[in-house]
Protein backbone atom coordinates (compact mmCIF):
# COMPACT_ATOMS: atom_id res chain seq x y z
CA UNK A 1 14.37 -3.69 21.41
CA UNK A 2 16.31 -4.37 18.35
CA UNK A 3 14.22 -5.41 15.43
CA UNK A 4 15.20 -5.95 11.94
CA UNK A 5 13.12 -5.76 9.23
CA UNK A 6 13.61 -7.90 6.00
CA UNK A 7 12.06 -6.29 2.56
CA UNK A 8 12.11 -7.55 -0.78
CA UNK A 9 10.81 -8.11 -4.03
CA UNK A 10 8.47 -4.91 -3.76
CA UNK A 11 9.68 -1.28 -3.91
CA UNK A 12 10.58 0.68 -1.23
CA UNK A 13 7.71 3.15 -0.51
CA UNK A 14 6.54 5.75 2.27
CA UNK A 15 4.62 3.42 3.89
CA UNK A 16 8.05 1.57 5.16
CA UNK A 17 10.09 4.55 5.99
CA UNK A 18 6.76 5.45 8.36
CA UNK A 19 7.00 1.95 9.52
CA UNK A 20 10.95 2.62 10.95
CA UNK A 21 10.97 5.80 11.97
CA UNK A 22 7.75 5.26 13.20
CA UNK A 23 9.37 2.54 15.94
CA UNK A 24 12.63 4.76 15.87
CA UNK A 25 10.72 7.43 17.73
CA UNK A 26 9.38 4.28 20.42
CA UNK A 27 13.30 3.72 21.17
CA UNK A 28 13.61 0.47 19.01
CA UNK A 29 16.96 -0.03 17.53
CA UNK A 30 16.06 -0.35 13.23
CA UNK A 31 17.80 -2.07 11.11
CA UNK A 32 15.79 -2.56 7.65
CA UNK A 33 17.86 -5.30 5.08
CA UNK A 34 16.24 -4.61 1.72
CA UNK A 35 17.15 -6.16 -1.86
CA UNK A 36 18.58 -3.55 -4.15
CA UNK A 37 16.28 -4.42 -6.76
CA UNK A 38 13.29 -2.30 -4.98
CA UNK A 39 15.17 1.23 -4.55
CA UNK A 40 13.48 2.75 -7.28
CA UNK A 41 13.65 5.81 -5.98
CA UNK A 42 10.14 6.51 -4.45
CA UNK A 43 11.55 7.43 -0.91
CA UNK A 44 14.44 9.02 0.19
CA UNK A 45 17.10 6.43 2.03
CA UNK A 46 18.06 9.12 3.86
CA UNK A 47 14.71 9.43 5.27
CA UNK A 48 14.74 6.24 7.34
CA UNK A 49 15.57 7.10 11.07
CA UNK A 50 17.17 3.39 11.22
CA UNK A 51 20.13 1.62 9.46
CA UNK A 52 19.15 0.87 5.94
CA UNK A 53 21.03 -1.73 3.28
CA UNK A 54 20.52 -2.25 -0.03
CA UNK A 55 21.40 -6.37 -0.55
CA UNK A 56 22.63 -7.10 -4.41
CA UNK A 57 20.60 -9.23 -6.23
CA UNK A 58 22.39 -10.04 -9.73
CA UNK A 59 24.10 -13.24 -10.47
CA UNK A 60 26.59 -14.28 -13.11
CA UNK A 61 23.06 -15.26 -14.78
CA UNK A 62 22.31 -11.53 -15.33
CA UNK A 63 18.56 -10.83 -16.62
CA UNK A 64 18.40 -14.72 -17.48
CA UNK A 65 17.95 -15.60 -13.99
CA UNK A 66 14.82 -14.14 -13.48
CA UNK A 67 13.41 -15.97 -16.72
CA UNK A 68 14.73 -18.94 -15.54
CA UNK A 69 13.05 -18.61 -12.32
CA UNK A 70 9.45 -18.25 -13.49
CA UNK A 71 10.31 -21.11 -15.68
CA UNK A 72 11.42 -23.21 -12.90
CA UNK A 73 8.54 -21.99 -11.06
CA UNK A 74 5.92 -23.73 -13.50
CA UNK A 75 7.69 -27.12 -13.50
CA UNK A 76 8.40 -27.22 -9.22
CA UNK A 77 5.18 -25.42 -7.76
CA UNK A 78 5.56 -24.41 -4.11
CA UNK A 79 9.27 -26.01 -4.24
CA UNK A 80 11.17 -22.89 -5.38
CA UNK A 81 12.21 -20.38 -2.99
CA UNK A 82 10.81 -16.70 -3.57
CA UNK A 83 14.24 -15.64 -3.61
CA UNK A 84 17.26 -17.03 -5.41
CA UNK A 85 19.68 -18.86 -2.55
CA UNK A 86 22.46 -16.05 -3.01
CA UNK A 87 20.17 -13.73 -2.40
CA UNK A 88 19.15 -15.54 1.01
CA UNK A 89 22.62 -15.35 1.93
CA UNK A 90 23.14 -12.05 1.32
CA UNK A 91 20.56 -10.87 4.06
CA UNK A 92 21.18 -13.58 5.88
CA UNK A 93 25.18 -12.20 6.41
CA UNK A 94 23.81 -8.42 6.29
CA UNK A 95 20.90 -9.38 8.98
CA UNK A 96 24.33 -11.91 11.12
CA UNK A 97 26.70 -8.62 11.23
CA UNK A 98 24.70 -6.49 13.01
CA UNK A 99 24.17 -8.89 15.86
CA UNK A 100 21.40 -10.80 17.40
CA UNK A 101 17.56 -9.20 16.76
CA UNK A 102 15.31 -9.37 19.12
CA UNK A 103 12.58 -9.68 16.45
CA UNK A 104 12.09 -9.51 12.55
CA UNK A 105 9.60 -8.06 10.75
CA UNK A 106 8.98 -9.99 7.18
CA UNK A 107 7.50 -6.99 4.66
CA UNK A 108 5.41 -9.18 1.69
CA UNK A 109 5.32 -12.32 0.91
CA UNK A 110 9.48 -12.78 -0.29
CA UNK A 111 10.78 -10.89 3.48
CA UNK A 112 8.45 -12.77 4.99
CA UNK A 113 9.89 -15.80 3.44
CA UNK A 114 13.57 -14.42 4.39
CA UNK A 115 12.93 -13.38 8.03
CA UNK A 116 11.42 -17.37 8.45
CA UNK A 117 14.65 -18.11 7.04
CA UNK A 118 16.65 -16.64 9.33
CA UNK A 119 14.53 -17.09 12.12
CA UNK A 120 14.99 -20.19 12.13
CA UNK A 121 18.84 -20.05 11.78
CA UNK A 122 19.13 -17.66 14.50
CA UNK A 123 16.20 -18.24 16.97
CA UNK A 124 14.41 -15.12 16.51
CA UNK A 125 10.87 -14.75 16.52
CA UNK A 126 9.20 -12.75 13.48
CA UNK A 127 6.02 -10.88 12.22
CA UNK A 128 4.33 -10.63 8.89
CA UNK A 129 3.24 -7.67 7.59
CA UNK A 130 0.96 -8.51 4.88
CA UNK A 131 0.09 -5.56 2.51
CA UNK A 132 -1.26 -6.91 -0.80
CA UNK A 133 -3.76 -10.01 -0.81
CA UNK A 134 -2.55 -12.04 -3.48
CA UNK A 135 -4.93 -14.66 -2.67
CA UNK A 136 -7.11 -17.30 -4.61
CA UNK A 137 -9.44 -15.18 -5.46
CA UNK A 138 -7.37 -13.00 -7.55
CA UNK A 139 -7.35 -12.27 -11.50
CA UNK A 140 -3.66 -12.67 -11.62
CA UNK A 141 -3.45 -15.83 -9.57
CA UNK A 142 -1.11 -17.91 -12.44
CA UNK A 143 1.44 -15.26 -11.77
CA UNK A 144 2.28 -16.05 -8.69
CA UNK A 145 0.45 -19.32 -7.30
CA UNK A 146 4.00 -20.95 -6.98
CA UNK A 147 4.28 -18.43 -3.98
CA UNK A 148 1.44 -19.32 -1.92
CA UNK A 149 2.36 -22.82 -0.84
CA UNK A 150 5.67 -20.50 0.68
CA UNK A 151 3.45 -18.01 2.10
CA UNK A 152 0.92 -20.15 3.91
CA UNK A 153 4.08 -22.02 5.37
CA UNK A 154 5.75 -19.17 6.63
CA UNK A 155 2.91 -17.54 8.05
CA UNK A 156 1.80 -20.17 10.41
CA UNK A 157 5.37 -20.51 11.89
CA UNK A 158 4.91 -16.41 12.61
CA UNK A 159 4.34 -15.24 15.92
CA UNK A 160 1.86 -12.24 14.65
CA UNK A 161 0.93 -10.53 11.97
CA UNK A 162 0.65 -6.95 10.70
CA UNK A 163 -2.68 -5.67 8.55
CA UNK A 164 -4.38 -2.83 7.33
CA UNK A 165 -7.59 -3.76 9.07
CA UNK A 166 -10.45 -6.68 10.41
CA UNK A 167 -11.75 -7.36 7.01
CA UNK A 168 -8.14 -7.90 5.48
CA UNK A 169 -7.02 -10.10 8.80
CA UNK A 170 -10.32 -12.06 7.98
CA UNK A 171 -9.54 -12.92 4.49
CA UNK A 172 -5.94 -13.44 5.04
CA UNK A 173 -6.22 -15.79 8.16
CA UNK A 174 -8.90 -18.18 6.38
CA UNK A 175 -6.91 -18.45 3.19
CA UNK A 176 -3.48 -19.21 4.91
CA UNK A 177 -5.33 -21.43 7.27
CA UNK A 178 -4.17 -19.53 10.66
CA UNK A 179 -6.45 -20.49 13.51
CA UNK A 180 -4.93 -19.07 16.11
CA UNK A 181 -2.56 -15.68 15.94
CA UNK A 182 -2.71 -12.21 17.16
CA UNK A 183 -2.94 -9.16 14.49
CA UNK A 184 -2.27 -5.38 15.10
CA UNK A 185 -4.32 -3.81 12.62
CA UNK A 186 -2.09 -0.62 11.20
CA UNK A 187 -4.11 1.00 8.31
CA UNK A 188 -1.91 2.67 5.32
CA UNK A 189 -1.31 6.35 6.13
CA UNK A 190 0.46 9.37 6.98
CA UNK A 191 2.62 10.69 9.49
CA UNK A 192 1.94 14.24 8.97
CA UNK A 193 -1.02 16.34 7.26
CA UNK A 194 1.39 17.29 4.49
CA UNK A 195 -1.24 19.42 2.82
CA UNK A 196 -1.69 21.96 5.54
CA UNK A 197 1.19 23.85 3.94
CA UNK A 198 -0.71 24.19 0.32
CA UNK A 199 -2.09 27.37 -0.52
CA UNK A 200 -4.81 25.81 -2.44
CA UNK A 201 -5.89 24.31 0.65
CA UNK A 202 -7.78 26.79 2.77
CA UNK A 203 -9.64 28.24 -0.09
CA UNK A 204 -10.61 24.87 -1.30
CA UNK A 205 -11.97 24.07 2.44
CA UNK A 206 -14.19 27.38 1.85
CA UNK A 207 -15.98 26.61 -0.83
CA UNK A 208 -15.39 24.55 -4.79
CA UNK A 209 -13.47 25.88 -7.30
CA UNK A 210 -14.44 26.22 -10.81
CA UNK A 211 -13.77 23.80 -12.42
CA UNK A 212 -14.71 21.17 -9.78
CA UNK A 213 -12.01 18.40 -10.40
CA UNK A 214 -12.40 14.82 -10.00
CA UNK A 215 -8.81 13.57 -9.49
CA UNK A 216 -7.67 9.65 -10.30
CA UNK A 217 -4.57 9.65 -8.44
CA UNK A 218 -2.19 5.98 -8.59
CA UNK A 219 -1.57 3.97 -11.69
CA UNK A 220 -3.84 3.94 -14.62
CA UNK A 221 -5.09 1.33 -16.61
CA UNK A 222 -7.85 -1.32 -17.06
CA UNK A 223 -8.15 -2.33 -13.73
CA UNK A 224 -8.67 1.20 -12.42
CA UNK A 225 -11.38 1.95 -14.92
CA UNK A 226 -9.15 4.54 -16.68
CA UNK A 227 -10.99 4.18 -20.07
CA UNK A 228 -14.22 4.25 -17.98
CA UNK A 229 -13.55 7.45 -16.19
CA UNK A 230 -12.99 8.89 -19.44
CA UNK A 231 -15.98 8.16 -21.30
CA UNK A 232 -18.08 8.49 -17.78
CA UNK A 233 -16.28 12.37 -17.92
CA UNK A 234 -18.49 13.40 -21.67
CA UNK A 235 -21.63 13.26 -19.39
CA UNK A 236 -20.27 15.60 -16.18
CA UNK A 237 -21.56 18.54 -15.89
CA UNK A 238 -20.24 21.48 -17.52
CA UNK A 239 -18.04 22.74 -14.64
CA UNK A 240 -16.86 19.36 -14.00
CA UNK A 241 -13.84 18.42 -14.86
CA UNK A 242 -11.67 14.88 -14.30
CA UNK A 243 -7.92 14.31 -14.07
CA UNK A 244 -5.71 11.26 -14.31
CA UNK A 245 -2.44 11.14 -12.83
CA UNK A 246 -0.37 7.84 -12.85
CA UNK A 247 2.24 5.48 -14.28
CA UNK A 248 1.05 3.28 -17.49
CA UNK A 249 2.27 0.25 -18.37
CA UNK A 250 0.25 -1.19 -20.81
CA UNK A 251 -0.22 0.04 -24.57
CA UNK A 252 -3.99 0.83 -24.73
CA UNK A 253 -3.82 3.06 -22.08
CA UNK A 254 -0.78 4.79 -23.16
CA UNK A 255 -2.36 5.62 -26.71
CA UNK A 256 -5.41 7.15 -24.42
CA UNK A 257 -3.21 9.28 -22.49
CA UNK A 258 -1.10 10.13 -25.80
CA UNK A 259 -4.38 10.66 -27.76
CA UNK A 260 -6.85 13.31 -28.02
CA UNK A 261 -9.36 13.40 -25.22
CA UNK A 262 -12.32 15.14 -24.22
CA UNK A 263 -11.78 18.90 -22.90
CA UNK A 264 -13.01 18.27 -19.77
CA UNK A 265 -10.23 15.25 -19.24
CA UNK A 266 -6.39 15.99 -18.53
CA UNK A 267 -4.03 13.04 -18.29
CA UNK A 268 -0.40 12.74 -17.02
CA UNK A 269 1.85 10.22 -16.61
CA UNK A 270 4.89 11.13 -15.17
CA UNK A 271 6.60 10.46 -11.96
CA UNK A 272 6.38 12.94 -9.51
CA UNK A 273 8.65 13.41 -6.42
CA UNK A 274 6.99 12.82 -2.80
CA UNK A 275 7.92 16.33 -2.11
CA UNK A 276 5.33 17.41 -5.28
CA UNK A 277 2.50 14.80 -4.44
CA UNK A 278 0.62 17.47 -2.07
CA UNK A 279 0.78 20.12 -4.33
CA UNK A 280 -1.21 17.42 -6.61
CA UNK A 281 -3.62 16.48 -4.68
CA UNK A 282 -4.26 19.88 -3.83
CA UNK A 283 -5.12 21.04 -7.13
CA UNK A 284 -8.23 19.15 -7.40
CA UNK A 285 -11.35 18.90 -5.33
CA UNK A 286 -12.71 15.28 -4.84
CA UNK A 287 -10.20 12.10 -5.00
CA UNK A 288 -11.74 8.85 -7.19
CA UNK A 289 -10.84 5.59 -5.42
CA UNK A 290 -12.19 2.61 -8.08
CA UNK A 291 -11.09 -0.56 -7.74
CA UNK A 292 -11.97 -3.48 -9.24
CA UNK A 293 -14.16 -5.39 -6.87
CA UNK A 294 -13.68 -9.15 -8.31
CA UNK A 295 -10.79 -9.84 -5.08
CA UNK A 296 -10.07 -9.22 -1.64
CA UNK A 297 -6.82 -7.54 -2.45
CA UNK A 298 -8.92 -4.36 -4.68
CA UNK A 299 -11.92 -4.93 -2.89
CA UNK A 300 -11.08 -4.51 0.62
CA UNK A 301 -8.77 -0.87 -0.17
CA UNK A 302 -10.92 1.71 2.55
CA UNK A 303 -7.56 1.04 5.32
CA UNK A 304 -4.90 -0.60 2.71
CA UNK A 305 -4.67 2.33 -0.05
CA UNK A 306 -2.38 4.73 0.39
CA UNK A 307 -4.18 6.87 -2.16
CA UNK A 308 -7.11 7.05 0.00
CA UNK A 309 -5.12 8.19 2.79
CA UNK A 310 -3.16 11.28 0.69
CA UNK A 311 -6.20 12.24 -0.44
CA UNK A 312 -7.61 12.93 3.15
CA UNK A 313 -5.03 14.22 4.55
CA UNK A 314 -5.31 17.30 1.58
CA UNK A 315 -8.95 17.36 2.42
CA UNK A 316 -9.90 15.58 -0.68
CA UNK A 317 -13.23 13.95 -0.34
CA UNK A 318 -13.55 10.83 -1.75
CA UNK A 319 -15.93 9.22 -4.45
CA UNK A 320 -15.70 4.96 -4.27
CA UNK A 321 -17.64 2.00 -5.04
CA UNK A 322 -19.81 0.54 -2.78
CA UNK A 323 -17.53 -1.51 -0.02
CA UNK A 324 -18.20 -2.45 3.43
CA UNK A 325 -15.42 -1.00 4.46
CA UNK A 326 -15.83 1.86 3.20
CA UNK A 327 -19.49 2.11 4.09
CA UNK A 328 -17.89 1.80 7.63
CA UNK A 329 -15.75 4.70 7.20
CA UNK A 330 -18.21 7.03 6.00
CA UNK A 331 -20.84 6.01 8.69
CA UNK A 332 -18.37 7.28 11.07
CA UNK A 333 -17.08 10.63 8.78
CA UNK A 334 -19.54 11.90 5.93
CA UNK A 335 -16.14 12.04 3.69
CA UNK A 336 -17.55 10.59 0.47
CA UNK A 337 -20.00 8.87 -1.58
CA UNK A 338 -20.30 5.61 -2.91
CA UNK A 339 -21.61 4.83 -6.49
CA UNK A 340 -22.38 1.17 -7.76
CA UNK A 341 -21.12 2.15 -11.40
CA UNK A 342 -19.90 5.20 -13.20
CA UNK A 343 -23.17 6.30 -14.38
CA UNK A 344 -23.97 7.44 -11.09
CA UNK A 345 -20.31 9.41 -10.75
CA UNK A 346 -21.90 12.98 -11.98
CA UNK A 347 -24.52 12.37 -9.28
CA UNK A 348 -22.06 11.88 -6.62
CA UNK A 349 -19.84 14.15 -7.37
CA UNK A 350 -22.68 17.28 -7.24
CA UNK A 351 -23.92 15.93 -3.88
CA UNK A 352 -20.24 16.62 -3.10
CA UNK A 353 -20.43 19.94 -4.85
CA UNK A 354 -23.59 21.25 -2.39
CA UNK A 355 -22.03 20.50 0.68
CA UNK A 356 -18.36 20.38 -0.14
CA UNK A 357 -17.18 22.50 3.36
CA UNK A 358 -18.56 19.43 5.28
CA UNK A 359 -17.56 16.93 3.14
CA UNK A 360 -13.69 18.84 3.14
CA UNK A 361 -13.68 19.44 6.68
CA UNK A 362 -15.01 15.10 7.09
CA UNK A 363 -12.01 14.31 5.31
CA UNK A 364 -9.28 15.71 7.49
CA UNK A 365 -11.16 14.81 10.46
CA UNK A 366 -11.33 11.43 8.85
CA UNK A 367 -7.55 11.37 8.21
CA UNK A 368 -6.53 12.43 12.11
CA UNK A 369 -9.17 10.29 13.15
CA UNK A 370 -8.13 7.27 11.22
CA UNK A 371 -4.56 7.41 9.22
CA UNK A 372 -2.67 9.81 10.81
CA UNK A 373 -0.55 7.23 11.73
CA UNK A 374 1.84 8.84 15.03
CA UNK A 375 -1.24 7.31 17.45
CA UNK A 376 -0.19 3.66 16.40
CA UNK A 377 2.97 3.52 17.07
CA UNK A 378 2.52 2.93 20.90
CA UNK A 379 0.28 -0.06 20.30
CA UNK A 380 2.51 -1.81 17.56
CA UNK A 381 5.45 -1.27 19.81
CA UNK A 382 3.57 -3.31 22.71
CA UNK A 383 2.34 -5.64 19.98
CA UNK A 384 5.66 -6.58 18.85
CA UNK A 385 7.27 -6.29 22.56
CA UNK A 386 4.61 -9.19 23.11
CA UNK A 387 5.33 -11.04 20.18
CA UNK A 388 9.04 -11.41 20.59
CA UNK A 389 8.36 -13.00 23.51
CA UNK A 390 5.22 -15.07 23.17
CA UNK A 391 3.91 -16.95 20.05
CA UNK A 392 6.44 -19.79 17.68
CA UNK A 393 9.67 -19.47 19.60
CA UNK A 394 12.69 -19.30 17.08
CA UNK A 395 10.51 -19.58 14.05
CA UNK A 396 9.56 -23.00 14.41
């Protein structure tokens, strides 16, 4: 089958070149269309077992554009196309010279958008696949309410949809008002256990290391409790220690990281390479996942962060709030604890301590058990087999 899939307005990450080659290896012909815009660099092109093309984005406009945009956006809501029209015909041409698809697959909220758009130009049927729950329940809402009007419509003419897991589907379906449509739940993972190849590894598995490190892997700021963890890290014990890894984009924070800080803290900032992430996450001993628990989008993170899934596959147990979800996952692998605030981290983190070979050995058996992501690729492919032929024909 030959499926295209349309990306934009969110950078290209691991998850997506998992996603192609991940079909690739079913026999589906790949062709992924992607504005240039989100080739940041985070994954390898030359990774992706399909076609890949980057579409231009500029316009004689230059940086104005996008200014102009959001202004538009405030005085037309829901009338204004995520993407600029010259942009839509750029895929659209890119997406026309590699002949007919026998199915799209819209990535976010703007390539959903896009594969609608074509769709319904061409007559192919397309899927969502929804990864961040920007919903109305969500702090930054104002940002980017203009889109939902866009969203809900596309949605509803899809013929499936693409999620991390039930509770996600849930919250997804009721706020874009989708009664009836099927959903293959694929939860953000791996491919391989990239950690098995870390020296640190084994010996971790044995036994802790002194000192015990709490890592805080992902970006850093106020809405993952970065100033928190650091003032929660003065009352650890003395063999305890916490790092914080992650891009900063806001000027508190950056003065925190720049700043003196406690001896049992260590904070980094730069980029690192997906070839150095394991050797990362393999340096410390239990992985923090915090998330703000105000939305669905932070709330809802036990399937949908990729975080959570690196740290399992190094055999990082994991230290959360309390979640459903994640109360699910540990019922089924004793890979973590969960802690209503960050007074109780030090408590958590030494139940960890006293049983860490179980709690290690939980957390790859959680990872092959639930991310490893090779045994989903049979399923999706009969998913979207079924959907290309079943569901809104054309788009419509």
């Amino acid at each position: 089958m030959r499926i295209g899939i349309v990306h934009a307005g969110w950078p290209l990450q691991t998850l997506i070149k998992e996603l192609v080659n991940g079909l690739a290896a079913q026999g589906h012909d790949l062709y992924l269309v992607a504005t240039a815009q989100d080739d940041r660099g985070m994954v390898d092109l030359g990774a992706f077992s399909g076609e890949v093309e980057l579409v231009p984005t500029s316009s004689f406009l230059g940086k104005a554009d996008r200014r102009i945009r959001r202004w538009l956006a405030t005085v037309l809501p829901g009338r204004l196309a995520m993407q600029p029209p010259w942009v839509r015909r750029r895929v659209c041409r890119a997406l026309a010279s590699r002949g007919r698809q026998d199915l799209l697959i819209g990535v976010e909220k703007a390539g959903l958008e896009l594969a609608a758009w074509w769709g319904v130009l061409s007559g192919t049927r397309f899927v969502y696949y929804s990864l961040e729950l920007y919903l109305e329940d969500h702090p930054g809402l104002s940002r980017f309410a203009w889109q939902r009007r866009r969203e809900r419509a596309c949605h509803a003419r899809a013929s499936g949809t693409i999620i991390q897991d039930r509770s996600r589907w849930e919250a997804l379906r009721v706020a874009n008002g989708i009664a009836d449509q099927p959903a293959y739940f694929l939860p953000v993972g791996a491919a391989v256990a990239a950690c098995e190849a870390t020296p640190l590894a084994p010996a971790r598995a044995m036994s802790p290391r002194s000192p015990f490190t709490l890592l805080s892997f992902g970006m850093q700021g106020p809405g993952r409790y970065t100033r928190e963890l650091i003032a929660a890290a003065a009352a650890l014990p003395a063999e305890f220690a916490l790092y914080l890894h992650g891009p900063v984009y806001d000027a508190p924070t950056r003065r925190l990281a720049e700043g003196a800080l406690p001896p049992n803290v260590r904070f980094t900032t730069h980029m690192l390479p997906e070839s150095e992430l394991p050797d990362l996450l393999a340096s410390a001993d239990v992985g923090l996942a915090l998330y703000r628990r105000d939305n669905a989008n932070d709330r809802l993170t036990a399937y949908s962060s990729q975080k959570v899934a690196f740290y399992l596959q190094c055999g990082l147990p994991l230290i959360t709030f309390h979640d459903d979800a994640y109360a699910d996952l540990f019922s089924r692998f004793r890979c973590g604890e969960m802690v209503d605030d960050l007074a109780e981290l030090g408590a958590a983190a030494r139940r960890i301590f006293a049983e860490y070979p179980a709690y290690a050995a939980a957390a790859r058996a959680a990872f092959a058990g639930v991310y490893l992501l090779d045994q989903y690729w049979e399923g999706l492919s009969r998913f979207l087999q079924a959907c290309a032929t079943t569901g809104n024909p054309a788009g419509v």
